[in-house]
Protein backbone atom coordinates (compact mmCIF):
# COMPACT_ATOMS: atom_id res chain seq x y z
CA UNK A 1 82.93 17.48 147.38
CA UNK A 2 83.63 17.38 143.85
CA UNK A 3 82.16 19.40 141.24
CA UNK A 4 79.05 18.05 139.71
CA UNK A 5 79.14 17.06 135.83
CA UNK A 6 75.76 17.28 135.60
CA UNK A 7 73.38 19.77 136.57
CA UNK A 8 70.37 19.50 138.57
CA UNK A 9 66.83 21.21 137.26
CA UNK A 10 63.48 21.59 139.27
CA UNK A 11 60.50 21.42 137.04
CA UNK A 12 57.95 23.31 139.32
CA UNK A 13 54.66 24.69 139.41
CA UNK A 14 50.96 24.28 140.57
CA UNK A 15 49.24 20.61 140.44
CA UNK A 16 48.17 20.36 136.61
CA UNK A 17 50.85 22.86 134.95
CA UNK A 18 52.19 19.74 133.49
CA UNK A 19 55.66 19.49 135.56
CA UNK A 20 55.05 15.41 135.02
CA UNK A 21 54.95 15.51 131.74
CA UNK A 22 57.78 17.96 131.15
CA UNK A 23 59.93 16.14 133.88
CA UNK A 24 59.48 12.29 131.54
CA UNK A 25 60.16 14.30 127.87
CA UNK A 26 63.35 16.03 129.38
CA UNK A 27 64.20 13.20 130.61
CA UNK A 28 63.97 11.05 127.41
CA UNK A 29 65.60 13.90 125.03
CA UNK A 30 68.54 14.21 127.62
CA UNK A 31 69.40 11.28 129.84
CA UNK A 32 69.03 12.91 132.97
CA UNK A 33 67.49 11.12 135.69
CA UNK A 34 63.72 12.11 136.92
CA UNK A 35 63.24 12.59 140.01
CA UNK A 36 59.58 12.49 140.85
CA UNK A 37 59.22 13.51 144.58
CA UNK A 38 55.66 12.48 144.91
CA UNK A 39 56.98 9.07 144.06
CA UNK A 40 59.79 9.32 146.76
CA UNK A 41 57.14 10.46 149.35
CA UNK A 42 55.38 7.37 148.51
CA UNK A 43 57.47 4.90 148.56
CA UNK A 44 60.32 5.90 151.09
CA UNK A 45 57.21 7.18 153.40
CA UNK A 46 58.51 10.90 153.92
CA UNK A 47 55.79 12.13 155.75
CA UNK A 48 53.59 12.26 158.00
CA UNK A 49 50.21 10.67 157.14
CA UNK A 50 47.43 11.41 154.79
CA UNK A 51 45.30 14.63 154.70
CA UNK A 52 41.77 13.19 153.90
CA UNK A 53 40.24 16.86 153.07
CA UNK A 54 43.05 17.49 150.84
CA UNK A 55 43.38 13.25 149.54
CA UNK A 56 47.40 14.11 149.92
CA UNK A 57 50.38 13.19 151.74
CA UNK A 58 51.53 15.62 154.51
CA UNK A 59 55.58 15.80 153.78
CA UNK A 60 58.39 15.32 155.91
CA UNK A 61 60.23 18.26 154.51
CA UNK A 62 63.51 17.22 156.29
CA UNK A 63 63.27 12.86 156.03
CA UNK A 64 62.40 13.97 152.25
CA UNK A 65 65.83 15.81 151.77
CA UNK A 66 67.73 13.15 153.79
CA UNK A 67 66.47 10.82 151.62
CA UNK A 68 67.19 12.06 148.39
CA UNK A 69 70.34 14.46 149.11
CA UNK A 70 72.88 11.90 147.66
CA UNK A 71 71.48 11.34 145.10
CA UNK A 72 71.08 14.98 144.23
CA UNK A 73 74.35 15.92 145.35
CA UNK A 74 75.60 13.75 142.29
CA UNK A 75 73.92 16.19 139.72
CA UNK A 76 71.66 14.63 136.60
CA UNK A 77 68.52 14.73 138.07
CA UNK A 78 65.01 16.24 136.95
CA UNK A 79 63.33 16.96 139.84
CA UNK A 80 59.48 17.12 139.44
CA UNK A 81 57.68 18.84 142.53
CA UNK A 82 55.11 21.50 143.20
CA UNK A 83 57.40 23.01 146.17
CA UNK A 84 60.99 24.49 144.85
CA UNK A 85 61.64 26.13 148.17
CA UNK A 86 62.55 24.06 150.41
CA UNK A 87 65.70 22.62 148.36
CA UNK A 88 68.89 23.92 149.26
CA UNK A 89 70.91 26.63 146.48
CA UNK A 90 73.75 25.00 146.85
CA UNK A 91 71.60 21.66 145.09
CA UNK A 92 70.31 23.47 142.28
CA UNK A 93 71.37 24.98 139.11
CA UNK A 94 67.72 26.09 136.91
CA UNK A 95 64.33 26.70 138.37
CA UNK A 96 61.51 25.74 135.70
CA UNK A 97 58.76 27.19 136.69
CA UNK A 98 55.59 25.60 134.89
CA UNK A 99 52.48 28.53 134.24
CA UNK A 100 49.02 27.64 133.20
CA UNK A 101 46.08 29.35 132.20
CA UNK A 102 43.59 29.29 134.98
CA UNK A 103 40.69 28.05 132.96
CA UNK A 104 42.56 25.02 131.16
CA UNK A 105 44.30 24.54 135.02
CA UNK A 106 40.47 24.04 136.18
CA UNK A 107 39.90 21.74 133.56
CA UNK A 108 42.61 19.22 134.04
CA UNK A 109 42.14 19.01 138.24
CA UNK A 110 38.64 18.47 137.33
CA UNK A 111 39.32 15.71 135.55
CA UNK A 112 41.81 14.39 137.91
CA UNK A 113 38.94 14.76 140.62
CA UNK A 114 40.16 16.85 143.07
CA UNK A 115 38.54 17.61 146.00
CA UNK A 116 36.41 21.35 145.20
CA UNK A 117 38.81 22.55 148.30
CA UNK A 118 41.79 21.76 146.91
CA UNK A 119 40.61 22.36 143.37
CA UNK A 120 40.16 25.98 144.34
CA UNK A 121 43.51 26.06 146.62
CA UNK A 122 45.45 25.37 143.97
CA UNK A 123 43.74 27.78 141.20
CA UNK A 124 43.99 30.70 143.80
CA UNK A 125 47.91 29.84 144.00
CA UNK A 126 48.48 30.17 140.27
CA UNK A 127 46.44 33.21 140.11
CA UNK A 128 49.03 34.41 143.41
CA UNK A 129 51.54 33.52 141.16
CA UNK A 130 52.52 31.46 144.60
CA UNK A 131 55.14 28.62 143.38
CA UNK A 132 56.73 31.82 141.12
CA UNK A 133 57.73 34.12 144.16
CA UNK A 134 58.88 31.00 146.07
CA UNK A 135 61.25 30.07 143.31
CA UNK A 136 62.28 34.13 142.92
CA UNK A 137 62.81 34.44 146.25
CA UNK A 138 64.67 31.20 147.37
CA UNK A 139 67.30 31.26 144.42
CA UNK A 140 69.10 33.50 142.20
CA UNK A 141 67.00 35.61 139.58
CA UNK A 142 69.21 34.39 136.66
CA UNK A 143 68.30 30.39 137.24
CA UNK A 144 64.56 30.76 137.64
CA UNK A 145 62.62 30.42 134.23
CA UNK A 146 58.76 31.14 133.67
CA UNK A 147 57.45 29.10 130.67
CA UNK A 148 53.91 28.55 129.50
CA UNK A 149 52.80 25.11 129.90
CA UNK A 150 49.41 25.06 128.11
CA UNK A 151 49.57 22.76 124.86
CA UNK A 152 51.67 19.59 123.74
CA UNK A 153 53.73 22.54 121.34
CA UNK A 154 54.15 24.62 123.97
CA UNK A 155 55.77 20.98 126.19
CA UNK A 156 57.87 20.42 123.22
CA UNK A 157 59.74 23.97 123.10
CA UNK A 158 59.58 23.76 126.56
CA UNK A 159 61.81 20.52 126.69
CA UNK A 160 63.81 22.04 123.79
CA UNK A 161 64.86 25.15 125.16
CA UNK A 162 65.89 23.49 128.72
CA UNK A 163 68.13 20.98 126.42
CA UNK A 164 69.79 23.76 124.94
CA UNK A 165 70.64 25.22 128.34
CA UNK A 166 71.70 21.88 129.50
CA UNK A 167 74.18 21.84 126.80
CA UNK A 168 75.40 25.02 127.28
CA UNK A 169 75.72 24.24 130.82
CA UNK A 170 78.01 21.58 130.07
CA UNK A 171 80.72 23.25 128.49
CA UNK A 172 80.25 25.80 130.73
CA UNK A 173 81.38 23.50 133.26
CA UNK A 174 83.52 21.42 131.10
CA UNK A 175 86.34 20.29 133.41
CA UNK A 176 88.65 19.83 130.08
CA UNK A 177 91.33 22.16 129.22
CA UNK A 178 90.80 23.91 132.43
């Protein structure tokens, strides 16, 4: 397989860190593709039914990663998903991990009406710090980021600083004059 000449990120984090929002403004300042996997799960119908309590999908871990591994493999894409772990090392070359304060976290699943069950699921994993030891423990400490996700400023040198590492990553892996 040839060498990618584009890198692949994961934008990561609980429900309402703002991975979404990150994943579209990245996308715009850089050209890479995004990757939303709760769009793939949709529409290529990679799993395996609906979880009324929980008003979600219930993934296909393995028909999700057939489905998408070509593309991937090809490097350029954003890819915008509350699970990091379950992609492969060898896909991946930075781990955004999206934090929140709990509070403002509350707040915006509120408003997106969440079920009080999963409302309260999902608070209790950024408290665990849950999606943060996944990412720290499936992939190399030096490609796993923690940024603060908690204001449209805070999105903005978000999106700036992972540009700047995508740059550097390119002539990192510059194939000319090698």
């Amino acid at each position: 397989m040839a060498a990618r000449t584009l890198p692949n990120i994961i934008i990561t984090g609980t429900p309402g860190v703002g991975k979404t929002s990150h994943s579209q403004l990245l996308a715009e300042r850089t050209g890479l593709k995004h990757l939303c996997v709760n769009d793939v799960v949709k529409e290529k119908e990679c799993h395996e039914g609906f979880d009324d309590e929980f008003k979600s999908y219930i993934v296909d871990d393995d028909k999700l990663l057939d489905e998408i591994e070509d593309e991937v493999l090809q490097g350029g894409n954003i890819i915008d998903w509350h699970v990091c772990d379950i992609f492969p090392k060898r896909w991946i070359d930075l781990v955004v991990v999206l934090r929140t304060d709990n509070s403002l976290l509350y707040d915006r699943l509120a408003e997106r009406n969440y079920p009080e069950i999963k409302l309260q699921e999902n608070i209790d994993a950024e408290i665990m710090q849950v999606i943060l030891e996944e990412a720290r423990d499936s992939y190399d400490e030096e490609i796993v980021i923690e940024l603060t996700s908690e204001s449209t400023e805070d999105m903005d040198n978000n999106v700036e600083r992972i540009a700047k590492w995508l740059e550097n990553w390119k002539k990192n892996n510059s194939t000319e004059g090698n």
